[in-house]
N, C-alpha and C. Protein backbone atom coordinates (compact mmCIF):
# COMPACT_ATOMS: atom_id res chain seq x y z
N UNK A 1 -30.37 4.54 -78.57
CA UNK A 1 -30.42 4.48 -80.01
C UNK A 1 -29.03 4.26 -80.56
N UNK A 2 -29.12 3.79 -81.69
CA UNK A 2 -28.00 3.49 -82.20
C UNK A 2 -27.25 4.67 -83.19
N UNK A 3 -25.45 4.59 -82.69
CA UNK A 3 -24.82 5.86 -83.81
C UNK A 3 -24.33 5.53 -85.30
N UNK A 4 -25.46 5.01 -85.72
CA UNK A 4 -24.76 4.35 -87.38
C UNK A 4 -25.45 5.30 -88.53
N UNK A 5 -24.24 6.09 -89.20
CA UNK A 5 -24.62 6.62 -90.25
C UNK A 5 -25.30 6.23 -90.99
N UNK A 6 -25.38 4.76 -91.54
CA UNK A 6 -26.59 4.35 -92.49
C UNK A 6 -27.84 4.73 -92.13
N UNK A 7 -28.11 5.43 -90.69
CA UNK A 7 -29.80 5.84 -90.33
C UNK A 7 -29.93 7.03 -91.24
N UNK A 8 -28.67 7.74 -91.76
CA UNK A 8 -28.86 8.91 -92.64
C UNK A 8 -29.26 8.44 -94.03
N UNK A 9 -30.39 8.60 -94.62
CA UNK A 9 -31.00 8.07 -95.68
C UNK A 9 -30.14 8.54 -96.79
N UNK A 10 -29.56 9.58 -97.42
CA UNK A 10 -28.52 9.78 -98.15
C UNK A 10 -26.99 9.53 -97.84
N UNK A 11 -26.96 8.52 -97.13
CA UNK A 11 -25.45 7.90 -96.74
C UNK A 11 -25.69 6.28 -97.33
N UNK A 12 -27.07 5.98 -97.00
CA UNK A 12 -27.45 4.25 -97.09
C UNK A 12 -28.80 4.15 -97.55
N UNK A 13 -29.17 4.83 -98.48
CA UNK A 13 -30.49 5.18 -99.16
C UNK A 13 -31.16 3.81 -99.72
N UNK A 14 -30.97 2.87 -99.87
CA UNK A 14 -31.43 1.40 -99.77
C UNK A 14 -31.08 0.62 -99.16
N UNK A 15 -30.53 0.63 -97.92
CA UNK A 15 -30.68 0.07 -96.61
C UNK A 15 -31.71 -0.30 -96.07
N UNK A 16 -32.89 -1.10 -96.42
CA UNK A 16 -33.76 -0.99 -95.68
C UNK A 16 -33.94 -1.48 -94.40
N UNK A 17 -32.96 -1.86 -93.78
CA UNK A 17 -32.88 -2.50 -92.57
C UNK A 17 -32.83 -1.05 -91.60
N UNK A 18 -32.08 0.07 -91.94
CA UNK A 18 -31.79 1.15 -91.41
C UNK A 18 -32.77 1.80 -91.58
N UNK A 19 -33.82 2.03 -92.49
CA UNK A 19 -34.98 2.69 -92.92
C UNK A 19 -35.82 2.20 -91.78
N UNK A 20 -35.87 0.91 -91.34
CA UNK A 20 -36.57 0.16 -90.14
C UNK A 20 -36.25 0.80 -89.01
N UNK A 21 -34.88 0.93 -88.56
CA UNK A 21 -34.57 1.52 -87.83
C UNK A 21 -34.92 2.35 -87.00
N UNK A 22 -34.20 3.89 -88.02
CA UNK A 22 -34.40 5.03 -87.82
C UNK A 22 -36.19 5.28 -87.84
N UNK A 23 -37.04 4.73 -88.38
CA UNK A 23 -38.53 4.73 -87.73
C UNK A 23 -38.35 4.23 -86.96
N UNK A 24 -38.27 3.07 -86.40
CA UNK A 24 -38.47 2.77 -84.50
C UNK A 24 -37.79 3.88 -83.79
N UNK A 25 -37.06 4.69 -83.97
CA UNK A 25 -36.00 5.36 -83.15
C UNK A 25 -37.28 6.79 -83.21
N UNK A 26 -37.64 7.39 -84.39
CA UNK A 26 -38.99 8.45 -84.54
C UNK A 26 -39.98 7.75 -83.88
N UNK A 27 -40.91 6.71 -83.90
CA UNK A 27 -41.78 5.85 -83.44
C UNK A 27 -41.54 5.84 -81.95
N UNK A 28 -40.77 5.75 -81.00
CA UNK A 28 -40.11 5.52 -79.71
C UNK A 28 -40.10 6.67 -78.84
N UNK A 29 -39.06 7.83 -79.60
CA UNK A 29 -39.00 9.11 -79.11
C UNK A 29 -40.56 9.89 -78.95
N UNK A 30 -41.28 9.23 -80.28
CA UNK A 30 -42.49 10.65 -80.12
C UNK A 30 -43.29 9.75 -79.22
N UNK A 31 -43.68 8.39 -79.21
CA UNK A 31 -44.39 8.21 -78.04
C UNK A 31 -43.89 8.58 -77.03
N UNK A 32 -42.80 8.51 -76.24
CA UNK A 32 -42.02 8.61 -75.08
C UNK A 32 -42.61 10.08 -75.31
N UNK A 33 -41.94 11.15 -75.76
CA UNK A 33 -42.56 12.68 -75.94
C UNK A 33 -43.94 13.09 -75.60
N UNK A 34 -44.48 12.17 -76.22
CA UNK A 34 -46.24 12.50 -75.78
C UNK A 34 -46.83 11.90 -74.44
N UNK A 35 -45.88 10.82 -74.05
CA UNK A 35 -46.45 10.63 -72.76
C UNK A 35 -45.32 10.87 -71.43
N UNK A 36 -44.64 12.20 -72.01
CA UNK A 36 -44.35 12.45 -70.81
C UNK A 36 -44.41 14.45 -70.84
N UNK A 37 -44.82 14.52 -72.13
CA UNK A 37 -44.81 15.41 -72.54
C UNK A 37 -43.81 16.81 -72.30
N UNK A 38 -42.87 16.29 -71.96
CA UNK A 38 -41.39 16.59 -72.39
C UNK A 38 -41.36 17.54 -74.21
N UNK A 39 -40.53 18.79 -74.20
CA UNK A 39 -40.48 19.34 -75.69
C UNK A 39 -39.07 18.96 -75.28
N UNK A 40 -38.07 18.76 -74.68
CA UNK A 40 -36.58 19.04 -74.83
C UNK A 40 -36.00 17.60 -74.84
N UNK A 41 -34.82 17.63 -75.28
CA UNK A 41 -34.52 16.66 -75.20
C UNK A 41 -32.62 16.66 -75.19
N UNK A 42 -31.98 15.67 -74.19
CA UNK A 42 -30.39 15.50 -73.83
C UNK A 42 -30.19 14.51 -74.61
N UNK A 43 -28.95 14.92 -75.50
CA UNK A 43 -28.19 13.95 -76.28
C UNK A 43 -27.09 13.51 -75.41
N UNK A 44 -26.65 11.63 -75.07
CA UNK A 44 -25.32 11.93 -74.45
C UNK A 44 -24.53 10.75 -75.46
N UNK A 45 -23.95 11.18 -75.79
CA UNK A 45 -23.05 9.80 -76.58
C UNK A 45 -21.57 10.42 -76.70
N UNK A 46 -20.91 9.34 -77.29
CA UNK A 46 -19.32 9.53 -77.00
C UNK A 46 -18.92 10.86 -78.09
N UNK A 47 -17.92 11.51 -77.41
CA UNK A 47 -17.68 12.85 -78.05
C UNK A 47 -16.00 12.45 -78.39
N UNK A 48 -15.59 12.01 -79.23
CA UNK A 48 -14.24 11.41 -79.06
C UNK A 48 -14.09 12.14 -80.88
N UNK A 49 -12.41 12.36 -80.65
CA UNK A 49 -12.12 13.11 -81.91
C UNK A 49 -11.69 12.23 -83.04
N UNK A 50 -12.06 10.77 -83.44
CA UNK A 50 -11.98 10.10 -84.57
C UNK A 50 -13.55 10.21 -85.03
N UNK A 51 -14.53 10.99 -84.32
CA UNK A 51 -15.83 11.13 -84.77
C UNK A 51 -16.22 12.48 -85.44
N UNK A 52 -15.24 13.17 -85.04
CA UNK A 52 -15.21 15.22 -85.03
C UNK A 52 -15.61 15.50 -86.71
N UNK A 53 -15.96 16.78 -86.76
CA UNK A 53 -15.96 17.43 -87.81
C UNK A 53 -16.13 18.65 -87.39
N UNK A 54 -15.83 19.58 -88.52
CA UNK A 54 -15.18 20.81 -88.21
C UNK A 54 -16.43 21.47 -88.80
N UNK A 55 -17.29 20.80 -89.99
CA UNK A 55 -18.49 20.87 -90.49
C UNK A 55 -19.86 21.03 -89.82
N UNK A 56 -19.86 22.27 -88.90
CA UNK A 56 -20.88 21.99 -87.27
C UNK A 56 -21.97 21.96 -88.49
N UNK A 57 -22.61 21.17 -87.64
CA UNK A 57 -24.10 20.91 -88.04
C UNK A 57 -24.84 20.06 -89.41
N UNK A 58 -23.59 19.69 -89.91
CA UNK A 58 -23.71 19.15 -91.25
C UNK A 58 -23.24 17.49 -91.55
N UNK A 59 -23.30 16.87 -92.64
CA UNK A 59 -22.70 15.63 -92.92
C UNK A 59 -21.45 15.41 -93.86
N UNK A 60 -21.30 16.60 -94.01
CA UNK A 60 -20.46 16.67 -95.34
C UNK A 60 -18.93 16.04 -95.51
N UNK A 61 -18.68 15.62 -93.83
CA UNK A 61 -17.29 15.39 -94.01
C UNK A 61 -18.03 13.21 -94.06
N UNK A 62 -18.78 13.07 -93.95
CA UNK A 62 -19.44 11.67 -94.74
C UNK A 62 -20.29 11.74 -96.32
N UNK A 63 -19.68 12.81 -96.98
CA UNK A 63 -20.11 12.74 -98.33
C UNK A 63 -21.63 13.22 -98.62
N UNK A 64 -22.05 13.78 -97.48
CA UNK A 64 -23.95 14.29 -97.32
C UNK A 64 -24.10 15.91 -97.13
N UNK A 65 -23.10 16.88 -97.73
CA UNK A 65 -23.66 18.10 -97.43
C UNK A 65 -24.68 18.58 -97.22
N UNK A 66 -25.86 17.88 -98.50
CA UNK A 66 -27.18 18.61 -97.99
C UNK A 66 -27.77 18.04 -97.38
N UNK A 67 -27.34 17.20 -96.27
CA UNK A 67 -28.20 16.69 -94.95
C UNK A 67 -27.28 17.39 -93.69
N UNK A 68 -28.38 18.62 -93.23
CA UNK A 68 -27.69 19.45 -92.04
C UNK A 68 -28.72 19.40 -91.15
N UNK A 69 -28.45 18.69 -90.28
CA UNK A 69 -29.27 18.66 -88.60
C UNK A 69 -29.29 19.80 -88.01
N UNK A 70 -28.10 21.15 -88.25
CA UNK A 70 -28.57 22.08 -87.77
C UNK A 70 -27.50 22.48 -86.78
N UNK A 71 -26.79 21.39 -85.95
CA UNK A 71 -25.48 21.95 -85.10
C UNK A 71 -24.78 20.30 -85.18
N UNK A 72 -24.38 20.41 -84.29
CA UNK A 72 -23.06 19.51 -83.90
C UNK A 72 -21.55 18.51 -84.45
N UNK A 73 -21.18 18.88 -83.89
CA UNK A 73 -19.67 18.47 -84.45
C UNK A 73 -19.32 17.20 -84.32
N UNK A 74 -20.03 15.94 -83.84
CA UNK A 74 -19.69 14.46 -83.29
C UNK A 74 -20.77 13.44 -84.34
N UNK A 75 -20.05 12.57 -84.96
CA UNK A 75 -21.49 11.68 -85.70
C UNK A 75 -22.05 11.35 -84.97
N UNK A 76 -21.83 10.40 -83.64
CA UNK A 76 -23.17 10.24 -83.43
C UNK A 76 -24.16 11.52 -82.60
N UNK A 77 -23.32 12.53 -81.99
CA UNK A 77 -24.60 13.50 -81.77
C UNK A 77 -25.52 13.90 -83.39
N UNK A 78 -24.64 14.54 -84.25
CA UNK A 78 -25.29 14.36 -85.51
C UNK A 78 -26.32 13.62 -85.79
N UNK A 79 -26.05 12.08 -85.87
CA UNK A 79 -26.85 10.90 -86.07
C UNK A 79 -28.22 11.23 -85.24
N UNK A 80 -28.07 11.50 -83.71
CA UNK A 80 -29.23 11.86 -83.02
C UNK A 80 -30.21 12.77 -83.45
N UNK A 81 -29.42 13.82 -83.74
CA UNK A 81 -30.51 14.82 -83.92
C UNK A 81 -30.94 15.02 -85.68
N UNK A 82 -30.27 14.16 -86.13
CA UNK A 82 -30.84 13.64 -87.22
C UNK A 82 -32.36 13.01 -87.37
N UNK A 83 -31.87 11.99 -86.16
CA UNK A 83 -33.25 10.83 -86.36
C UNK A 83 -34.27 11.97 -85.45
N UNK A 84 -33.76 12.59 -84.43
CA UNK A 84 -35.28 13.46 -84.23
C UNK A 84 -35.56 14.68 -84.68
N UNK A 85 -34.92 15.06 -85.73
CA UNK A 85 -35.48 16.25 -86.70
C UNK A 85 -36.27 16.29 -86.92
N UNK A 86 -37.32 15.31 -86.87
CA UNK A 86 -39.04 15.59 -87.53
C UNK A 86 -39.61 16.09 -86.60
N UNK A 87 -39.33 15.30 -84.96
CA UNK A 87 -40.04 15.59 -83.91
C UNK A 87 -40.29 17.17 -83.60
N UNK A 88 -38.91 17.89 -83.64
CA UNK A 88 -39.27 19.83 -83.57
C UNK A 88 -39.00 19.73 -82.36
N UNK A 89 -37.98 18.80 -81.40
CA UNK A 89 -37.77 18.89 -80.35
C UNK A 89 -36.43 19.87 -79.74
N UNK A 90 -36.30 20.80 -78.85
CA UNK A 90 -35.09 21.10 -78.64
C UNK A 90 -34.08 20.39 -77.80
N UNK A 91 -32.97 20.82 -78.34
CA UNK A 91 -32.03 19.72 -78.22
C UNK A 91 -31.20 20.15 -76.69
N UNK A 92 -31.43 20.81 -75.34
CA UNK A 92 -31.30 21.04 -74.12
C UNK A 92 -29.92 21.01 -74.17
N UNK A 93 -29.44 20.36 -73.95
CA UNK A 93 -27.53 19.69 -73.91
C UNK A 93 -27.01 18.17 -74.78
N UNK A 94 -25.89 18.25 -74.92
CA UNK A 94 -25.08 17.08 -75.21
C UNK A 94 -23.96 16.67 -74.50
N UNK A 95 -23.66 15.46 -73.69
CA UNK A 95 -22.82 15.37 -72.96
C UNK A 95 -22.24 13.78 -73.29
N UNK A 96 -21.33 13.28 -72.25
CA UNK A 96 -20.56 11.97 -72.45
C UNK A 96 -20.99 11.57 -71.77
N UNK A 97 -21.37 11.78 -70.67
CA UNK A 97 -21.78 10.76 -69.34
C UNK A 97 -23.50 11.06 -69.15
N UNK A 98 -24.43 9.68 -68.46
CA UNK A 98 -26.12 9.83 -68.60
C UNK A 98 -25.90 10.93 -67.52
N UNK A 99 -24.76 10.90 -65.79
CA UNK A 99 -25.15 11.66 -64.86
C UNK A 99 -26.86 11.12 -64.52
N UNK A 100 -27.58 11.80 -64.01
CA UNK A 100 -28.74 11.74 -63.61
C UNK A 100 -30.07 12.46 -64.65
N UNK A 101 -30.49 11.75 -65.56
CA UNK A 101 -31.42 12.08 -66.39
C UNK A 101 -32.57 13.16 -66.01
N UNK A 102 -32.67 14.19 -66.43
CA UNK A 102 -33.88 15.31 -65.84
C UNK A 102 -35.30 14.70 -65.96
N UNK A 103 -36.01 14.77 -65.27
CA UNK A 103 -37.46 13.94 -65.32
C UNK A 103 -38.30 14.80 -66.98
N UNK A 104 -37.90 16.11 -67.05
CA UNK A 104 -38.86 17.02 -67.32
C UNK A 104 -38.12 17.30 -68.84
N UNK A 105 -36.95 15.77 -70.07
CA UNK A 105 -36.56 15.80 -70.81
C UNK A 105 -36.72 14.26 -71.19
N UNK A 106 -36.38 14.63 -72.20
CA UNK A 106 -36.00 13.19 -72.99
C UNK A 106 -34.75 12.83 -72.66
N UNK A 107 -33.76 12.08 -72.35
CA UNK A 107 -32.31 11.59 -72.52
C UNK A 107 -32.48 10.64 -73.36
N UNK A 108 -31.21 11.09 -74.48
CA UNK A 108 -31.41 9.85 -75.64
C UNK A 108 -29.95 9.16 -75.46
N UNK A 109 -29.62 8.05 -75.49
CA UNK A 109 -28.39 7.44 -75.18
C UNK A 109 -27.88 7.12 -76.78
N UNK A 110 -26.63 7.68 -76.98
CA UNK A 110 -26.53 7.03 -78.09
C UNK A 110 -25.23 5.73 -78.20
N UNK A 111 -25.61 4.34 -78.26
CA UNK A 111 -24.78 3.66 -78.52
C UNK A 111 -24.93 2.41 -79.00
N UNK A 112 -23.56 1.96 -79.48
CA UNK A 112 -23.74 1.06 -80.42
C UNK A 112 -23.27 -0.53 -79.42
N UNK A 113 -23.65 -1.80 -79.77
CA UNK A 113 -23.39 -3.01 -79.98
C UNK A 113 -22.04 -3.48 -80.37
N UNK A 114 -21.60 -4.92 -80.28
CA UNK A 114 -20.67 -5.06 -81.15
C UNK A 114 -20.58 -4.98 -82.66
N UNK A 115 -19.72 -4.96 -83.42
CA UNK A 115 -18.75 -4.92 -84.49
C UNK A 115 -18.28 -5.98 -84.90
N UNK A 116 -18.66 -6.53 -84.58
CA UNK A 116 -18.05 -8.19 -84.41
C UNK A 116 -19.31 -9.33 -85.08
N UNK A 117 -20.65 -8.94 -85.62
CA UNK A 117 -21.46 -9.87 -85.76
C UNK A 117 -21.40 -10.77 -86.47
N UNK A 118 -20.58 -10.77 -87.93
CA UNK A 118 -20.68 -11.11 -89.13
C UNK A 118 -19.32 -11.14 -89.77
N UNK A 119 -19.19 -11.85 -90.57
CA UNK A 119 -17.93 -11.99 -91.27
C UNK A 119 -17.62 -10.58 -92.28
N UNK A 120 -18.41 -9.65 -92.54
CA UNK A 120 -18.52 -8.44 -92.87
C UNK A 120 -18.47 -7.60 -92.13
N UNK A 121 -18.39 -7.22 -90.82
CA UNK A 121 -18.61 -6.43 -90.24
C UNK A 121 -17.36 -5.50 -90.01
N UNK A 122 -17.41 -4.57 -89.28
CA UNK A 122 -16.40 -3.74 -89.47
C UNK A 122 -14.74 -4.58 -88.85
N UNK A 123 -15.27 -5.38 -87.84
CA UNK A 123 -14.04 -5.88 -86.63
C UNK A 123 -14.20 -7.60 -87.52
N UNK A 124 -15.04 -8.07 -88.65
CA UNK A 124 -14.81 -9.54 -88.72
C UNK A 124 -15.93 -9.88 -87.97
N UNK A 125 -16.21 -11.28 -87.90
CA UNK A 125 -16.56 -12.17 -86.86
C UNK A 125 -15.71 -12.02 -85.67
N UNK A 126 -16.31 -11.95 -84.45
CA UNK A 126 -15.72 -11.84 -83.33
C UNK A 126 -16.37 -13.41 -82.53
N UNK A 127 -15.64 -13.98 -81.93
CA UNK A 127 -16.43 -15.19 -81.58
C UNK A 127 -17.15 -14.64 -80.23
N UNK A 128 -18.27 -15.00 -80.19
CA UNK A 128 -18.90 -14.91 -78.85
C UNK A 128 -19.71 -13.11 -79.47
N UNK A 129 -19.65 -12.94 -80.14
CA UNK A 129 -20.55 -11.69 -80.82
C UNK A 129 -22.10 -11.45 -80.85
N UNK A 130 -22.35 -12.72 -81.51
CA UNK A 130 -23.51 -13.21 -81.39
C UNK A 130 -24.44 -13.22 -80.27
N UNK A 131 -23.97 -14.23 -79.57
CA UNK A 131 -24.23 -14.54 -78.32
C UNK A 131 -24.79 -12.91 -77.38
N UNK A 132 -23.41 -11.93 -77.80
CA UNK A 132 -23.43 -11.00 -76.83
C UNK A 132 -25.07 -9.50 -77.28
N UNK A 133 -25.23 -10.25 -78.58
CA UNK A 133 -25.94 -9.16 -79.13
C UNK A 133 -27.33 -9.66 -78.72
N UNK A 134 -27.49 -10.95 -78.25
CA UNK A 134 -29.01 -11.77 -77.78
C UNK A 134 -28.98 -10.96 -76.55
N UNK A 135 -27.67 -11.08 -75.38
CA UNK A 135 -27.86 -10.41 -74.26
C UNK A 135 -27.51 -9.16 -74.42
N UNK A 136 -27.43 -8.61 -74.93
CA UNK A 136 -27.53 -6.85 -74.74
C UNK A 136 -29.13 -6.45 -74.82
N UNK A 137 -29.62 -7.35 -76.29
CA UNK A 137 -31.50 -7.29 -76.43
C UNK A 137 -32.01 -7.27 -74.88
N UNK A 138 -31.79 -8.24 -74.51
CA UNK A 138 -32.73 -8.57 -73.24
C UNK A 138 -31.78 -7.61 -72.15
N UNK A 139 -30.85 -6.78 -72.33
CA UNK A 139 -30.68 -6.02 -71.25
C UNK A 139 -31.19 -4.75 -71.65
N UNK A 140 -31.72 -4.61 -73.00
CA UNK A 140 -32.20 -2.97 -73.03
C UNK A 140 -33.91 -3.36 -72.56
N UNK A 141 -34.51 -4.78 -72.44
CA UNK A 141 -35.89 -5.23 -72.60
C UNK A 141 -35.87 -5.07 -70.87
N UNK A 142 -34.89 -5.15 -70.03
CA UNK A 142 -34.89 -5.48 -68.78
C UNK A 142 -35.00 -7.03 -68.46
N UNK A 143 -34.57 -7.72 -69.03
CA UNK A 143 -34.75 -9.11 -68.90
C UNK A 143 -33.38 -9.89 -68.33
N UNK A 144 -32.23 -9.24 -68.31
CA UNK A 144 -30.90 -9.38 -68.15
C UNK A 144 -29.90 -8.64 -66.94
N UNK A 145 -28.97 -8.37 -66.85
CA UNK A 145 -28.03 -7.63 -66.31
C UNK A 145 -27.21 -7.30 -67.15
N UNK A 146 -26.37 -6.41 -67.52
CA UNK A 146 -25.48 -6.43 -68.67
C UNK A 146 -24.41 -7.00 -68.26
N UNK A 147 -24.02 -7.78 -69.75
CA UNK A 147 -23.13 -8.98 -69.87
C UNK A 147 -21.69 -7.98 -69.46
N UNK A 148 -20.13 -8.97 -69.38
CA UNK A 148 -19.36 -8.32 -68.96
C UNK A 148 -18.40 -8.57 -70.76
N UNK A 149 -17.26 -8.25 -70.28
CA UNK A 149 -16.34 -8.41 -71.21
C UNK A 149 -16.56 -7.97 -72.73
N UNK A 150 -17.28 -6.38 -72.76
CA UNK A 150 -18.16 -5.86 -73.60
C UNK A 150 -16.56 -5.16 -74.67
N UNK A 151 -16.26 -4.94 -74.54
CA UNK A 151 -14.78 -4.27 -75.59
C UNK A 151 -14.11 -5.77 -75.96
N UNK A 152 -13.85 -7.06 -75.64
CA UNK A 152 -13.06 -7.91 -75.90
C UNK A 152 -14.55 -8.77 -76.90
N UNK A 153 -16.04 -8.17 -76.90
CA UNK A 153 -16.44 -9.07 -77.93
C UNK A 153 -17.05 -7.87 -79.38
N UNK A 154 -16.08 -6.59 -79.09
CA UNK A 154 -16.18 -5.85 -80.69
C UNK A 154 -16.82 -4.69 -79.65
N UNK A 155 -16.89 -4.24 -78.54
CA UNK A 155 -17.86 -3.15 -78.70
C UNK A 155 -17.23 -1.88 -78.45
N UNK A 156 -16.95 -1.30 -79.28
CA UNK A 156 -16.01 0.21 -79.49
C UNK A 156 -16.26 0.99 -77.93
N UNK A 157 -17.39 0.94 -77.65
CA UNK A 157 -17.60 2.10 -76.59
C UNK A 157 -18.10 1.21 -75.68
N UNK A 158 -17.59 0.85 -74.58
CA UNK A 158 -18.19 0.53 -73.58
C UNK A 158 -18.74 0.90 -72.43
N UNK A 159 -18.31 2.15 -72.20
CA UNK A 159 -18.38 3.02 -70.93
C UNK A 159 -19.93 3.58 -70.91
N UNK A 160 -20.75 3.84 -71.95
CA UNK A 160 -22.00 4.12 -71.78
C UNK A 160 -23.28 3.27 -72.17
N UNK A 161 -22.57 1.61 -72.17
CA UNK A 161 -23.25 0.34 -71.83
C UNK A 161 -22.83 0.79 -69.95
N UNK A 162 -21.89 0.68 -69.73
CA UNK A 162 -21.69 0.16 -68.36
C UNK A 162 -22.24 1.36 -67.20
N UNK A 163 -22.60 2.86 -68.03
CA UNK A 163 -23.23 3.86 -66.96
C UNK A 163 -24.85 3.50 -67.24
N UNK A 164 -25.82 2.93 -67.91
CA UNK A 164 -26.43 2.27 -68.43
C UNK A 164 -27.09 1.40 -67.58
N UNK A 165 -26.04 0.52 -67.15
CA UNK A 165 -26.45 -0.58 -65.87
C UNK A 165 -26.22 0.28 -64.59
N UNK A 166 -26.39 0.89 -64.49
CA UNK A 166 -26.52 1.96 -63.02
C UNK A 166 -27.95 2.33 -63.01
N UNK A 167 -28.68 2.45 -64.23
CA UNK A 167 -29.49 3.68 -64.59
C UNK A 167 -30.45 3.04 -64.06
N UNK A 168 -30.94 3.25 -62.67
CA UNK A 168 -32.40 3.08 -62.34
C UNK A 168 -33.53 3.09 -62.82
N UNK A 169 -34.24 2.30 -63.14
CA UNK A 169 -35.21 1.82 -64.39
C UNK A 169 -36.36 1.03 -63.96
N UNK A 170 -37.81 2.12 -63.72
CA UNK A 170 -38.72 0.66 -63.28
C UNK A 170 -39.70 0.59 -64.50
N UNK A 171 -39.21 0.75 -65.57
CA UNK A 171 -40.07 0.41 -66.83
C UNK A 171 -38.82 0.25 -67.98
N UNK A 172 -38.83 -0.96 -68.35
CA UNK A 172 -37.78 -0.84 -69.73
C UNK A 172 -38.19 -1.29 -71.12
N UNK A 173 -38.03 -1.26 -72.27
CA UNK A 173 -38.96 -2.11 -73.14
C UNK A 173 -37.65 -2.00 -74.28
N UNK A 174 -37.18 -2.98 -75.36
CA UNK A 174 -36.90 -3.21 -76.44
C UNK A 174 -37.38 -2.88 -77.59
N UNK A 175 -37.25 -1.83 -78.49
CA UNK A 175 -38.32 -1.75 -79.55
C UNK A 175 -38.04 -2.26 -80.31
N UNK A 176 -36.78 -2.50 -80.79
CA UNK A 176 -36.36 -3.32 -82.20
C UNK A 176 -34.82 -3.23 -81.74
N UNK A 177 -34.29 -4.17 -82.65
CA UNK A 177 -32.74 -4.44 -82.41
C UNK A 177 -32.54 -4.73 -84.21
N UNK A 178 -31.66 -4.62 -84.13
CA UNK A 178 -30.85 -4.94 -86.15
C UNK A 178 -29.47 -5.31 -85.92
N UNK A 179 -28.79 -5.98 -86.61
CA UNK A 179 -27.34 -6.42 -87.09
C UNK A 179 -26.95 -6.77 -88.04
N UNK A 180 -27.94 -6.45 -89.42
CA UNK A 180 -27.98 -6.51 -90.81
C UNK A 180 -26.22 -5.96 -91.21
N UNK A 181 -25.76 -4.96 -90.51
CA UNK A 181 -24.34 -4.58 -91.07
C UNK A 181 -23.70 -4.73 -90.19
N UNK A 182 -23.91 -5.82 -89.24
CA UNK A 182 -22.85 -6.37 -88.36
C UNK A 182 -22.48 -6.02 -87.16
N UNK A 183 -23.30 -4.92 -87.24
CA UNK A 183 -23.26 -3.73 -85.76
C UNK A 183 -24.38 -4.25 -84.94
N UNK A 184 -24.35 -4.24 -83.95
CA UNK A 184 -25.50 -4.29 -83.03
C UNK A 184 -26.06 -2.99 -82.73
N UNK A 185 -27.35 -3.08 -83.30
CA UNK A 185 -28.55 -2.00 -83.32
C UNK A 185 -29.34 -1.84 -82.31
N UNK A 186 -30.03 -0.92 -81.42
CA UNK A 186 -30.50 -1.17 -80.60
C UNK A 186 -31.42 0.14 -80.09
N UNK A 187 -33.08 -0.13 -79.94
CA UNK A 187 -33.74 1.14 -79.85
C UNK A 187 -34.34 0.45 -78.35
N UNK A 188 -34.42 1.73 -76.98
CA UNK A 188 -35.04 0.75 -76.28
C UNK A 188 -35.66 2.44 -75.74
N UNK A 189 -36.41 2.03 -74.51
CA UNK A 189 -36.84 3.32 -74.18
C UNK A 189 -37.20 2.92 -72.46
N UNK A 190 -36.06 3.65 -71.70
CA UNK A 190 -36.61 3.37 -69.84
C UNK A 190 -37.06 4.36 -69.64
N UNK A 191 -38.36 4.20 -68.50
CA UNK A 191 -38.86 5.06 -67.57
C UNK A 191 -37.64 4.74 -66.28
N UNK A 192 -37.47 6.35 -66.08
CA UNK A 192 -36.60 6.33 -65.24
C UNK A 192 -37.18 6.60 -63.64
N UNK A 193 -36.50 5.84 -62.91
CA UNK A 193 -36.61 6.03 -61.14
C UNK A 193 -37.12 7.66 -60.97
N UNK A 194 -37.53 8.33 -60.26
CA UNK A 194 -37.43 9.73 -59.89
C UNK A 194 -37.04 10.41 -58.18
């Protein structure tokens, strides 16, 4: 899933591209939930301190006090347990690295695409952006390998694209992808090896 504050409806409250979103991301998780019937669920996304807040559990240091998920100090863990607040799922751990996914949880990956899509986007047009956001689709669909040279075409975090392509996977599916704000969006959902 993707870590973009606009999934917070009082950050980007007519966004509707993000409104799309953040339902595929609820839509995804609770099927995945019901058919594996899993209640818990592992957040792992980047824990890096240009993301921090001192505000555990809240949005407030992005202008959203009264949107509180309840714990964490990192946007995109935030962002996560944002989008599955409806579900009533517990949230098991949060970590940086996938490691080996527990059969008997959800692991939600949180990361983003390039930055680079659009002449708006946070990094500009990045040349070859485009291109890279067709093949990332078809690598969360399983249709691909993941592309290389992932930080030189906008993508902030690369390290949990690249633990990602390790992740033993004999079911993968694409649910939706977005780049309406230039970011590469991306909801996918693997059955993992056991």
């Amino acid at each position: 899933m993707p870590g973009s504050p606009a999934l917070v409806d009082a950050l980007a409250p007519a966004h509707e591209p993000s409104r799309r979103v953040l339902e595929c991301i609820r839509s995804a998780a609770r099927d995945t939930l019901e058919d594996t019937e899993a209640r818990a669920v592992d957040i792992v996304c980047p824990l890096e301190q240009h993301d921090y807040t001192a505000h555990t559990g809240s949005f407030a240091a992005w202008g959203a006090p009264q949107v509180q998920p309840g714990a964490g100090n990192y946007l995109p863990e935030l962002v996560a347990r944002y989008a599955l607040a409806p579900l009533e799922v517990q949230v098991r751990e949060v970590r940086e690295h996938i490691g080996t996914p527990a059969p008997e949880v959800l692991t939600v990956v949180v990361v983003d695409g390039s930055a680079g899509l659009t002449a708006r986007a946070p990094l500009a047009l990045v040349p070859g952006a485009p291109e890279l956001h067709a093949q990332l689709q078809d690598f969360v669909a399983g249709k691909a390998e993941l592309p290389g040279q992932l930080e030189s075409l906008g993508v902030f975090a690369p390290r949990l694209w690249e633990e990602l392509a390790n992740v033993e996977a004999h079911r993968r599916e694409l649910y939706c992808a977005d780049d309406s704000l230039g970011v590469g969006r991306y909801v996918g959902v693997w059955e993992v090896c056991s």
